[in-house]
Structure formats: C-alpha cells, structure tokens
PDB file of N, CA and C in Angstrom:
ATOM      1  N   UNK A   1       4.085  -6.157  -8.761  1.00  0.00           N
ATOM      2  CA  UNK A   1       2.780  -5.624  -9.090  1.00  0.00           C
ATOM      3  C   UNK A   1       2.569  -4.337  -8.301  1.00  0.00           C
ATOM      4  N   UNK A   2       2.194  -3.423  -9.069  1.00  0.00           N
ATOM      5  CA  UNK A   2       1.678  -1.784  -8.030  1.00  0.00           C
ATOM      6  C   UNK A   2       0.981  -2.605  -7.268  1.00  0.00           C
ATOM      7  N   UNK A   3       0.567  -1.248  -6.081  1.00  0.00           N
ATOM      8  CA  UNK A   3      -0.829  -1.299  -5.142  1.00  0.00           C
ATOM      9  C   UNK A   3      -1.531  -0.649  -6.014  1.00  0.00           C
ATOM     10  N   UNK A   4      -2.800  -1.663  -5.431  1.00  0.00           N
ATOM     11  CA  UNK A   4      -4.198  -1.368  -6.055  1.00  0.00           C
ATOM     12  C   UNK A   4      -4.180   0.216  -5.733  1.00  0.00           C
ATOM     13  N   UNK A   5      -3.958   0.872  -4.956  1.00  0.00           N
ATOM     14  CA  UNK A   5      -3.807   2.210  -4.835  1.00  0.00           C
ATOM     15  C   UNK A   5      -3.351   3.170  -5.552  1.00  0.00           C
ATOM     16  N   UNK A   6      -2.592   2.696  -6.366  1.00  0.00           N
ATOM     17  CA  UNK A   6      -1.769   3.505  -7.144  1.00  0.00           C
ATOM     18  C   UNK A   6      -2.592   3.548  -8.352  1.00  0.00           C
ATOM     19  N   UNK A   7      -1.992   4.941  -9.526  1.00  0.00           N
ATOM     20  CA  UNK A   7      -2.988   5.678 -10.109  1.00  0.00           C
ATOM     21  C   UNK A   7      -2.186   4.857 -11.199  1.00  0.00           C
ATOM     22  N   UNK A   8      -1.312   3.871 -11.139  1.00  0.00           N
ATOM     23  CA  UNK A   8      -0.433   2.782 -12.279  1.00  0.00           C
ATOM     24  C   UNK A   8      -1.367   1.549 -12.567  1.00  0.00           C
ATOM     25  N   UNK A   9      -1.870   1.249 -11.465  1.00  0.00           N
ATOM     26  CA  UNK A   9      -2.841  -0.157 -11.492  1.00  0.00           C
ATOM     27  C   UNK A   9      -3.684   0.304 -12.431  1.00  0.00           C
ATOM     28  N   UNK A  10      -4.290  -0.868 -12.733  1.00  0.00           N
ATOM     29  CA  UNK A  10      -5.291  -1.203 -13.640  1.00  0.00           C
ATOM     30  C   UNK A  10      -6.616  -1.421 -12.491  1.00  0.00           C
ATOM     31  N   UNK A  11      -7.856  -1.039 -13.218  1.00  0.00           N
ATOM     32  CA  UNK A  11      -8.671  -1.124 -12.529  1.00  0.00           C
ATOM     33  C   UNK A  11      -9.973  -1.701 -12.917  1.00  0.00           C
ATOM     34  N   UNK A  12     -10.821  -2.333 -12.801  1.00  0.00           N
ATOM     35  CA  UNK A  12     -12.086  -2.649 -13.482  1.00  0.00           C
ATOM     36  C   UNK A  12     -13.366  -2.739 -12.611  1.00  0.00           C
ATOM     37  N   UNK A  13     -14.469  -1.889 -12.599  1.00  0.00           N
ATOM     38  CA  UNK A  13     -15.682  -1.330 -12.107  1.00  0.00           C
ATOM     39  C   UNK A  13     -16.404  -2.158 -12.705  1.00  0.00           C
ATOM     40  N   UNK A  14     -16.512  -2.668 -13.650  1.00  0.00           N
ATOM     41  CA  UNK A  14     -17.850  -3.474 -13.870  1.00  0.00           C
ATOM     42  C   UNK A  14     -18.778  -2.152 -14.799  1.00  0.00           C
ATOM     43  N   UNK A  15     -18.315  -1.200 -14.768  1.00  0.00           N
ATOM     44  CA  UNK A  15     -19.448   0.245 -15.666  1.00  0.00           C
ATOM     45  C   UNK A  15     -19.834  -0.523 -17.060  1.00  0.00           C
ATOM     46  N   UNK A  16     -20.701   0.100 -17.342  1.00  0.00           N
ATOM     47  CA  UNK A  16     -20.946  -0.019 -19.101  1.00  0.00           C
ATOM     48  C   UNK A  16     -20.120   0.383 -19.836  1.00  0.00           C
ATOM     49  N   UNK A  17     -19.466   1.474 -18.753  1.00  0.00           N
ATOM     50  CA  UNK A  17     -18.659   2.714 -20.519  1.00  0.00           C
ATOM     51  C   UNK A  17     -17.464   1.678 -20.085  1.00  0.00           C
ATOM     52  N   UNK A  18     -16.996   0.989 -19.381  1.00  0.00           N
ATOM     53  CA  UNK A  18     -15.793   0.041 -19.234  1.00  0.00           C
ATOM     54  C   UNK A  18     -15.658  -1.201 -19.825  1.00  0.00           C
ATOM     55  N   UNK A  19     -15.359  -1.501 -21.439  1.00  0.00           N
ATOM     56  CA  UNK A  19     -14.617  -2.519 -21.800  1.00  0.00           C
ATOM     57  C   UNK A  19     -13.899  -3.867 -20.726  1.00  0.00           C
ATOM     58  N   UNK A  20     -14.861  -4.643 -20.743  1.00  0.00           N
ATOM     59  CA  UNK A  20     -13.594  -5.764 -20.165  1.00  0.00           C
ATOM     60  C   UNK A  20     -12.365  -6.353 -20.687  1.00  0.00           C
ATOM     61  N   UNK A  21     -12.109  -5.953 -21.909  1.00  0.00           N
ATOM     62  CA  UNK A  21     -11.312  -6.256 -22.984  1.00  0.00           C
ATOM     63  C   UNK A  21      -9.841  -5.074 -22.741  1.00  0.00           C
ATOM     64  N   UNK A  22     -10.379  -4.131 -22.569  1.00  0.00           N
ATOM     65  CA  UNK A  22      -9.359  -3.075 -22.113  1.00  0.00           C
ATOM     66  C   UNK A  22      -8.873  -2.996 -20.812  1.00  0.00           C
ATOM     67  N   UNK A  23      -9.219  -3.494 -19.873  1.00  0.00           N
ATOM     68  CA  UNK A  23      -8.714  -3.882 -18.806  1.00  0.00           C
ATOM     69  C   UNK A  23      -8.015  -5.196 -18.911  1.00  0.00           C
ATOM     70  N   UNK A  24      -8.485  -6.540 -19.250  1.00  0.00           N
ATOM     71  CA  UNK A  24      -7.696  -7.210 -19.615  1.00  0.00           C
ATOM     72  C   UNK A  24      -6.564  -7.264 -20.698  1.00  0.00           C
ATOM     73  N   UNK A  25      -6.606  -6.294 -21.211  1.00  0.00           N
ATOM     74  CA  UNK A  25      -5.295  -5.997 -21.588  1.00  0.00           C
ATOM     75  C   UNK A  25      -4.071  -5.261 -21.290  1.00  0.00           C
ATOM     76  N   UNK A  26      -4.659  -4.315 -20.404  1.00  0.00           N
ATOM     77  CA  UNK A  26      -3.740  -3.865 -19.455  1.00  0.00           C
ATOM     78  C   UNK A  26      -3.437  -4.511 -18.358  1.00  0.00           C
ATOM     79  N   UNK A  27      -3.966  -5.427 -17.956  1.00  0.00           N
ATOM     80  CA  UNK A  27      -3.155  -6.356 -16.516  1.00  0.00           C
ATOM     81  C   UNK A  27      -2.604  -7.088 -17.419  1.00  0.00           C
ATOM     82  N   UNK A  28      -2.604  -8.098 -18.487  1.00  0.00           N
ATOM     83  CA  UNK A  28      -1.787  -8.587 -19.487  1.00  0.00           C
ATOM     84  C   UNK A  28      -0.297  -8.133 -19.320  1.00  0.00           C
ATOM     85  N   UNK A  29      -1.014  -7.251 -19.805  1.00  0.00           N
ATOM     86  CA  UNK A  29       0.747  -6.583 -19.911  1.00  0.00           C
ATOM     87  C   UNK A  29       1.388  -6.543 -18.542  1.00  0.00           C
ATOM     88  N   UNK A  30       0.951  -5.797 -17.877  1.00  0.00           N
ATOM     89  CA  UNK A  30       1.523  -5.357 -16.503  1.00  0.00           C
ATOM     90  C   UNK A  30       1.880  -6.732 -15.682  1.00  0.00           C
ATOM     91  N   UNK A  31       0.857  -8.003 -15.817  1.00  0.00           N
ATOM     92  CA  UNK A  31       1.235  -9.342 -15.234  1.00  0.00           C
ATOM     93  C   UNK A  31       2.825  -9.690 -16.032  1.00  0.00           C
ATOM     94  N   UNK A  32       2.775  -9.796 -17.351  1.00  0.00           N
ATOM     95  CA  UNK A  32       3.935 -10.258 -18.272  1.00  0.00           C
ATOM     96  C   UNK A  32       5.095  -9.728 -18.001  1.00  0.00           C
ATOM     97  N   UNK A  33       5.137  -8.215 -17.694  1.00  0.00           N
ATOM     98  CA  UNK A  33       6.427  -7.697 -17.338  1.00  0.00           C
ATOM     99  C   UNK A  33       6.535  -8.404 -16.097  1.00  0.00           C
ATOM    100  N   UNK A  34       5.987  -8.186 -14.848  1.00  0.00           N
ATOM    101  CA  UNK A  34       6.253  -8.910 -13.701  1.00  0.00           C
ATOM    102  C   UNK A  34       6.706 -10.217 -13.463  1.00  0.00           C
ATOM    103  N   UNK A  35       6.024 -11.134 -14.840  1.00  0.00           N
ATOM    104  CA  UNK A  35       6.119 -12.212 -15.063  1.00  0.00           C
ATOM    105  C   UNK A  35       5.360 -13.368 -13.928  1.00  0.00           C
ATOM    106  N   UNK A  36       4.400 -13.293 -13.953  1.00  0.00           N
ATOM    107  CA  UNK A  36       3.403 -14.185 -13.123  1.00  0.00           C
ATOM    108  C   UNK A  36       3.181 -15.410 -13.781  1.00  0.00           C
ATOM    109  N   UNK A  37       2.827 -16.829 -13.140  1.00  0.00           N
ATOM    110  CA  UNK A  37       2.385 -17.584 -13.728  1.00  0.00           C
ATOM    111  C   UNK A  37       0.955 -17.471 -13.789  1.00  0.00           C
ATOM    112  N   UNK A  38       0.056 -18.466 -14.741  1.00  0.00           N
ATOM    113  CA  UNK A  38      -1.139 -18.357 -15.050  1.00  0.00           C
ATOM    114  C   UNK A  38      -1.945 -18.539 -13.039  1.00  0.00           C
ATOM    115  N   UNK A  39      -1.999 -19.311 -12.397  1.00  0.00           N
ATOM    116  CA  UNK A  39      -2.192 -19.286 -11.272  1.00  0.00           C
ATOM    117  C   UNK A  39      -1.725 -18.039 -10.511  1.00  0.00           C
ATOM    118  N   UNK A  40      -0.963 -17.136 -10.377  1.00  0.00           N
ATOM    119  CA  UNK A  40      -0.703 -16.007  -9.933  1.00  0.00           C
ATOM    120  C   UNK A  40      -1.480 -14.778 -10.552  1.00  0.00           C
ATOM    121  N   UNK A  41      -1.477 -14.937 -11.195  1.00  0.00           N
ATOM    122  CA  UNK A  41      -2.509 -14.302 -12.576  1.00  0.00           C
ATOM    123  C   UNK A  41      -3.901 -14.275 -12.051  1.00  0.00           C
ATOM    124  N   UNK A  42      -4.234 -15.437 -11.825  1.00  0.00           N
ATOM    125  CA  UNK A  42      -5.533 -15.656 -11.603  1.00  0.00           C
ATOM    126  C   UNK A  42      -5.922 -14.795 -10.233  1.00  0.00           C
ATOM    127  N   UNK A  43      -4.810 -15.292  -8.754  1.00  0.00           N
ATOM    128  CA  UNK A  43      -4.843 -14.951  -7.764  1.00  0.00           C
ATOM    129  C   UNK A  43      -4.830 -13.278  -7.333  1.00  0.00           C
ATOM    130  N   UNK A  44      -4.090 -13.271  -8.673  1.00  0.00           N
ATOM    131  CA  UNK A  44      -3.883 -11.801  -8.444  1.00  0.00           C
ATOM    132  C   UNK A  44      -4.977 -10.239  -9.002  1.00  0.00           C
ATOM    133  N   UNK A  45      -5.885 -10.955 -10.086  1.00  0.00           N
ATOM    134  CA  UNK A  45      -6.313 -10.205 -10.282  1.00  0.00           C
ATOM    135  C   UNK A  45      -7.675  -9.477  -9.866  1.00  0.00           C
ATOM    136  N   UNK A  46      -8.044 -10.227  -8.832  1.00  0.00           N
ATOM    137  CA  UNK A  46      -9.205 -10.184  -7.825  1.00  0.00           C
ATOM    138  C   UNK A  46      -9.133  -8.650  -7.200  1.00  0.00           C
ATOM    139  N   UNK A  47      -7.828  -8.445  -6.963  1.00  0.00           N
ATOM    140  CA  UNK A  47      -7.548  -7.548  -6.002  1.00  0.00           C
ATOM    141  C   UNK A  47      -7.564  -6.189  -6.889  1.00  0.00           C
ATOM    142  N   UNK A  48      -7.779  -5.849  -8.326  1.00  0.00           N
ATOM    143  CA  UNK A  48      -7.721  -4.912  -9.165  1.00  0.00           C
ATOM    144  C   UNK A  48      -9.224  -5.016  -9.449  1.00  0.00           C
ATOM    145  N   UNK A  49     -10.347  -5.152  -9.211  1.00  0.00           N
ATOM    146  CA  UNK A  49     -11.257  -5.207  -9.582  1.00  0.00           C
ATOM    147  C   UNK A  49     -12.186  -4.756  -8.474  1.00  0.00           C
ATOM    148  N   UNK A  50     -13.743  -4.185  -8.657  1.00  0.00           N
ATOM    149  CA  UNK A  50     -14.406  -3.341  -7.810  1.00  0.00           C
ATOM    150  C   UNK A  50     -14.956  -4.413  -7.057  1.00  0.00           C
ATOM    151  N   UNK A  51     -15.386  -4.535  -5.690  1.00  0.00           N
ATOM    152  CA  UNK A  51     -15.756  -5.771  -4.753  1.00  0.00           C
ATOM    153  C   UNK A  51     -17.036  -5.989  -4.974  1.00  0.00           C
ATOM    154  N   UNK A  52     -17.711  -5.298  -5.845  1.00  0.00           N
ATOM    155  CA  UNK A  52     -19.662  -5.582  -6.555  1.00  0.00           C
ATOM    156  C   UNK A  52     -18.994  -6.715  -7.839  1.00  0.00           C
ATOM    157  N   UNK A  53     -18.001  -6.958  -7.823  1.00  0.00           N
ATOM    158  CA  UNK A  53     -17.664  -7.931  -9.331  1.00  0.00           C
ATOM    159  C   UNK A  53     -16.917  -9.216  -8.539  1.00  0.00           C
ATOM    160  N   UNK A  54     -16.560  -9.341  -7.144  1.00  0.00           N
ATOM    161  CA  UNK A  54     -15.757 -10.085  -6.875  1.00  0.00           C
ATOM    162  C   UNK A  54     -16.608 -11.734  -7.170  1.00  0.00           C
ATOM    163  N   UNK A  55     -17.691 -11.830  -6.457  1.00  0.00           N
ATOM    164  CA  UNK A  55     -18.722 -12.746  -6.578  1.00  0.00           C
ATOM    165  C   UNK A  55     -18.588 -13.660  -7.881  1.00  0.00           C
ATOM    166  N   UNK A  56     -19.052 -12.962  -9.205  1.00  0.00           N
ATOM    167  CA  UNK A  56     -19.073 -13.041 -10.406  1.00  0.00           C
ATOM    168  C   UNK A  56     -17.884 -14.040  -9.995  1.00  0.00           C
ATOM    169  N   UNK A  57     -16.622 -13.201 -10.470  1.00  0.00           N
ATOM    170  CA  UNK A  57     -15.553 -13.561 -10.862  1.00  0.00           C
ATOM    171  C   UNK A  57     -15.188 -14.950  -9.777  1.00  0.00           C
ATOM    172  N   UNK A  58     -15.074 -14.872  -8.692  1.00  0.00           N
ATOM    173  CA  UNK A  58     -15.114 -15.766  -7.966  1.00  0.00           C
ATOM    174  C   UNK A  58     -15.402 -17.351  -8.192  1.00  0.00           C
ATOM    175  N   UNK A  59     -16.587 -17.272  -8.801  1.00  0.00           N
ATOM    176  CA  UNK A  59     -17.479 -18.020  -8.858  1.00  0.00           C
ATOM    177  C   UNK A  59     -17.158 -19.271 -10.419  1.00  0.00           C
ATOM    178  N   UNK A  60     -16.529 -18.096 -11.620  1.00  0.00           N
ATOM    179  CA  UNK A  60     -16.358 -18.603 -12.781  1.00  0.00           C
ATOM    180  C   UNK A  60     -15.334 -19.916 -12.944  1.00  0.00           C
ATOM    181  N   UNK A  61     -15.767 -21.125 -13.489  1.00  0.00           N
ATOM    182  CA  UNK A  61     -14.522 -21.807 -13.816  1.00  0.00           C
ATOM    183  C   UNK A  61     -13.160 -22.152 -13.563  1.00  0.00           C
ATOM    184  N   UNK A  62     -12.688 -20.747 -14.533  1.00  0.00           N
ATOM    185  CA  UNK A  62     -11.344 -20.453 -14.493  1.00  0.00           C
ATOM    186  C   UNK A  62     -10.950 -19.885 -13.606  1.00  0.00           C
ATOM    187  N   UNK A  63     -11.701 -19.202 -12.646  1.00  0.00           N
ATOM    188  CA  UNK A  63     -11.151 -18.574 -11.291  1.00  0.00           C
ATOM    189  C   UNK A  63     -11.119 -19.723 -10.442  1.00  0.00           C
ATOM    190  N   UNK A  64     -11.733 -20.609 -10.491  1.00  0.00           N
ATOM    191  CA  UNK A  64     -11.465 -21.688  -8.921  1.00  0.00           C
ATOM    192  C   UNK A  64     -10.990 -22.971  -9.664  1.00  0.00           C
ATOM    193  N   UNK A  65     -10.512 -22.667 -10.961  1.00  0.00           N
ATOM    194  CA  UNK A  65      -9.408 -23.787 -11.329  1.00  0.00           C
ATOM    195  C   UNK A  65      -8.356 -22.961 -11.524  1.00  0.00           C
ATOM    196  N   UNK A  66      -7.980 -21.876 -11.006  1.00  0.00           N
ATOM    197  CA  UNK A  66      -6.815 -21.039 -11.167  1.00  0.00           C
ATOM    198  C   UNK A  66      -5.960 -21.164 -12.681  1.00  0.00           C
ATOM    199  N   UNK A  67      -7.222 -21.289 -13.718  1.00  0.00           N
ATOM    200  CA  UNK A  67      -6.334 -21.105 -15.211  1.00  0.00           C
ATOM    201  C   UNK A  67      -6.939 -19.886 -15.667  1.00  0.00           C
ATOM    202  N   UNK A  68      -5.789 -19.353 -15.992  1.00  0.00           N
ATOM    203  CA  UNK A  68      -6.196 -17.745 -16.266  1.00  0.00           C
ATOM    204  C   UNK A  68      -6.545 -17.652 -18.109  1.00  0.00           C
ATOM    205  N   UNK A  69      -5.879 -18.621 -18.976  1.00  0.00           N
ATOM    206  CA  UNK A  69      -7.060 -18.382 -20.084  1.00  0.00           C
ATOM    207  C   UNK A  69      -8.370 -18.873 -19.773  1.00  0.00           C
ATOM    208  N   UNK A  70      -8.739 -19.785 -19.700  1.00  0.00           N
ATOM    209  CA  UNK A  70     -10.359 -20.101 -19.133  1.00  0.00           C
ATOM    210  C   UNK A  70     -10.582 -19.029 -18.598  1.00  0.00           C
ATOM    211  N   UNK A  71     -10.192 -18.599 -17.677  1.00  0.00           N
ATOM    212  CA  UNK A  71     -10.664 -17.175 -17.048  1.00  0.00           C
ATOM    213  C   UNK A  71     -11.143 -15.790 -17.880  1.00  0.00           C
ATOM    214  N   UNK A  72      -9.870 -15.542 -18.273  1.00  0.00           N
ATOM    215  CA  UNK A  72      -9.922 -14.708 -19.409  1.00  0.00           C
ATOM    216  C   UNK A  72     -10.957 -14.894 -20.476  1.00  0.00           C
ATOM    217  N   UNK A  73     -10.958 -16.171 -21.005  1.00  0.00           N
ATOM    218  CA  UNK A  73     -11.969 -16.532 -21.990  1.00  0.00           C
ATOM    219  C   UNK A  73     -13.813 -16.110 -21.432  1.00  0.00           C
ATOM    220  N   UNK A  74     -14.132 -16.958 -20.593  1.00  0.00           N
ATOM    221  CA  UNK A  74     -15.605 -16.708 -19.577  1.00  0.00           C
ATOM    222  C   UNK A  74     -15.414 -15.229 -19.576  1.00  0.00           C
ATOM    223  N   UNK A  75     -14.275 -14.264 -19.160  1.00  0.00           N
ATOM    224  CA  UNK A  75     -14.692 -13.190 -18.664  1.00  0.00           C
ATOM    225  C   UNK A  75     -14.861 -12.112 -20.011  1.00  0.00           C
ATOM    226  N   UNK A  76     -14.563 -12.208 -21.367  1.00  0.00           N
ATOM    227  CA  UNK A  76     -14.906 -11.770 -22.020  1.00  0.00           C
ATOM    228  C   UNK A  76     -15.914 -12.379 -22.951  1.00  0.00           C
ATOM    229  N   UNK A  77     -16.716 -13.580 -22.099  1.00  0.00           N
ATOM    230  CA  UNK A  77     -18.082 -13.528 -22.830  1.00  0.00           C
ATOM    231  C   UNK A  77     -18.895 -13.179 -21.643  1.00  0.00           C
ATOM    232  N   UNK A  78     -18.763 -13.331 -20.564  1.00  0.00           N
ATOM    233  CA  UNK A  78     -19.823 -12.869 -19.188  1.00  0.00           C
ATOM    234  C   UNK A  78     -19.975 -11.179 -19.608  1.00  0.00           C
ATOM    235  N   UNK A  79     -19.598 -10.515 -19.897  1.00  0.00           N
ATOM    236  CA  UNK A  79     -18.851  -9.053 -20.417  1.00  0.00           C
ATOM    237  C   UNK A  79     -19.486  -8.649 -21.326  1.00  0.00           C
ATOM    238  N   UNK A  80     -19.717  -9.257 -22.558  1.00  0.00           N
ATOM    239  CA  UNK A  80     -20.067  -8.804 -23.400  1.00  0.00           C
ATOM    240  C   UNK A  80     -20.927  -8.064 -23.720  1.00  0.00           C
ATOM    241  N   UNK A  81     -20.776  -6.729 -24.356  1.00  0.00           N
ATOM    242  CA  UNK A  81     -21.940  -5.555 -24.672  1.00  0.00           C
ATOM    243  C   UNK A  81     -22.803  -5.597 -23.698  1.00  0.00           C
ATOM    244  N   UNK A  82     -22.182  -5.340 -22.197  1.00  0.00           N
ATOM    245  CA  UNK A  82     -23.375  -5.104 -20.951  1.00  0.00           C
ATOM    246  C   UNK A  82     -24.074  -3.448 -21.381  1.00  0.00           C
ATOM    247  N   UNK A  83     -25.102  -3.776 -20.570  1.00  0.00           N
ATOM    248  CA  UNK A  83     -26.351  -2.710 -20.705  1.00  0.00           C
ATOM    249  C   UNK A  83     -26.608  -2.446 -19.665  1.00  0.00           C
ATOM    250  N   UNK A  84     -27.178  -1.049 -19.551  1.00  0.00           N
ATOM    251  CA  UNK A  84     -27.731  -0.443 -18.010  1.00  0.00           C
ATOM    252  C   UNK A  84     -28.711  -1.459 -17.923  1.00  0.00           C
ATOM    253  N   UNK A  85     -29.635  -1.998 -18.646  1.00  0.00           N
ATOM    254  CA  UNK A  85     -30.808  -2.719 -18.074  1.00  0.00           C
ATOM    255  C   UNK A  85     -30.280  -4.202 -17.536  1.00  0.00           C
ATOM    256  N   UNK A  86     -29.401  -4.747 -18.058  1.00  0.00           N
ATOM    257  CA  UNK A  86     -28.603  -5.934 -17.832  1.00  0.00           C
ATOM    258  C   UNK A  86     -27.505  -5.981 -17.193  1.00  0.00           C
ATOM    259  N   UNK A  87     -27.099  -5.692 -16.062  1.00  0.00           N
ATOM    260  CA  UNK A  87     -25.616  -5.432 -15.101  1.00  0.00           C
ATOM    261  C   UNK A  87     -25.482  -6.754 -14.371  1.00  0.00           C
ATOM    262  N   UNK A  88     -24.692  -6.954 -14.058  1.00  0.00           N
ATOM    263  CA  UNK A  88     -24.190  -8.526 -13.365  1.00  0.00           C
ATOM    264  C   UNK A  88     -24.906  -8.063 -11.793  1.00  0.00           C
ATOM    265  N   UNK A  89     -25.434  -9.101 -11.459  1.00  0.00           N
ATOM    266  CA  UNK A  89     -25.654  -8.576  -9.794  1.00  0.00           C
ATOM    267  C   UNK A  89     -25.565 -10.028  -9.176  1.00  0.00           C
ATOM    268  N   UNK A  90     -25.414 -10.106  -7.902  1.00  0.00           N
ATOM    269  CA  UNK A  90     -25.141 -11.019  -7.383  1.00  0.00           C
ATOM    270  C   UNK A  90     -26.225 -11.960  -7.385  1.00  0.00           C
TER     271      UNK A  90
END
C-alpha cells in the first residue's frame, strides 16, 4: 500500500464535491492489486481518510466487525447526496 503521503494514495475528505463512491473505488482497486483480505481492508482504510471522518467511520458496523462489504455497504448510504447544510459531524 503507498503512504498516505503520496500523491498515488487515495484520499477521502468527507467534501460535498467528493463522491464516496469514487474513492471507494479507487482503494478497491489499489487494495486488490495488493491483495488484502476483507479485515485488512477494513484496517487499512482509516488511514486514507481525513481525521473529521474517522469517528463516523469508526463507529459503523462494518468497521468494528472488520467486514469490509458491510462497511462499504453503510458507507455508501451514510454518504449519500451530502449537503452543505447536512455534513456528518461528530
């Protein structure tokens, strides 16, 4: 897996103009080549994401049962068509 540092990683802010769908499809990929299991997956993708989203994610299901479809699944309905007036906050 790159470092989160690198301009290769995938990244996800939590913005409006940012698709959660497009980010999860780019760690997709980038997990698959590496070849992670669904638990590595899970573990791993904390660390690509902005630390105002860690909470959220933290918190969901599939993150503290370390199954990354459940995960995946929650995180593209928690996601859905966010709005400046509606932003995830802790």
């Amino acid at each position: 897996m790159p470092s989160v540092q690198s301009r290769l990683a995938p990244h996800f802010t939590g913005d409006v103009d940012q698709p959660i769908e497009d980010f999860l499809e780019e760690y997709k990929e980038l997990v698959n080549k590496c070849g992670l299991t669904s638990q590595q997956k899970v573990e791993t993708v904390i660390q690509y994401i902005d630390c105002s989203q860690h909470y959220v994610w933290q918190n969901l299901p599939g993150y503290l049962a370390h199954n990354w479809l459940d995960l995946h699944d929650k995180l593209c309905n928690k996601y859905v068509s966010p709005t400046l007036e509606c932003q995830f906050l802790r």
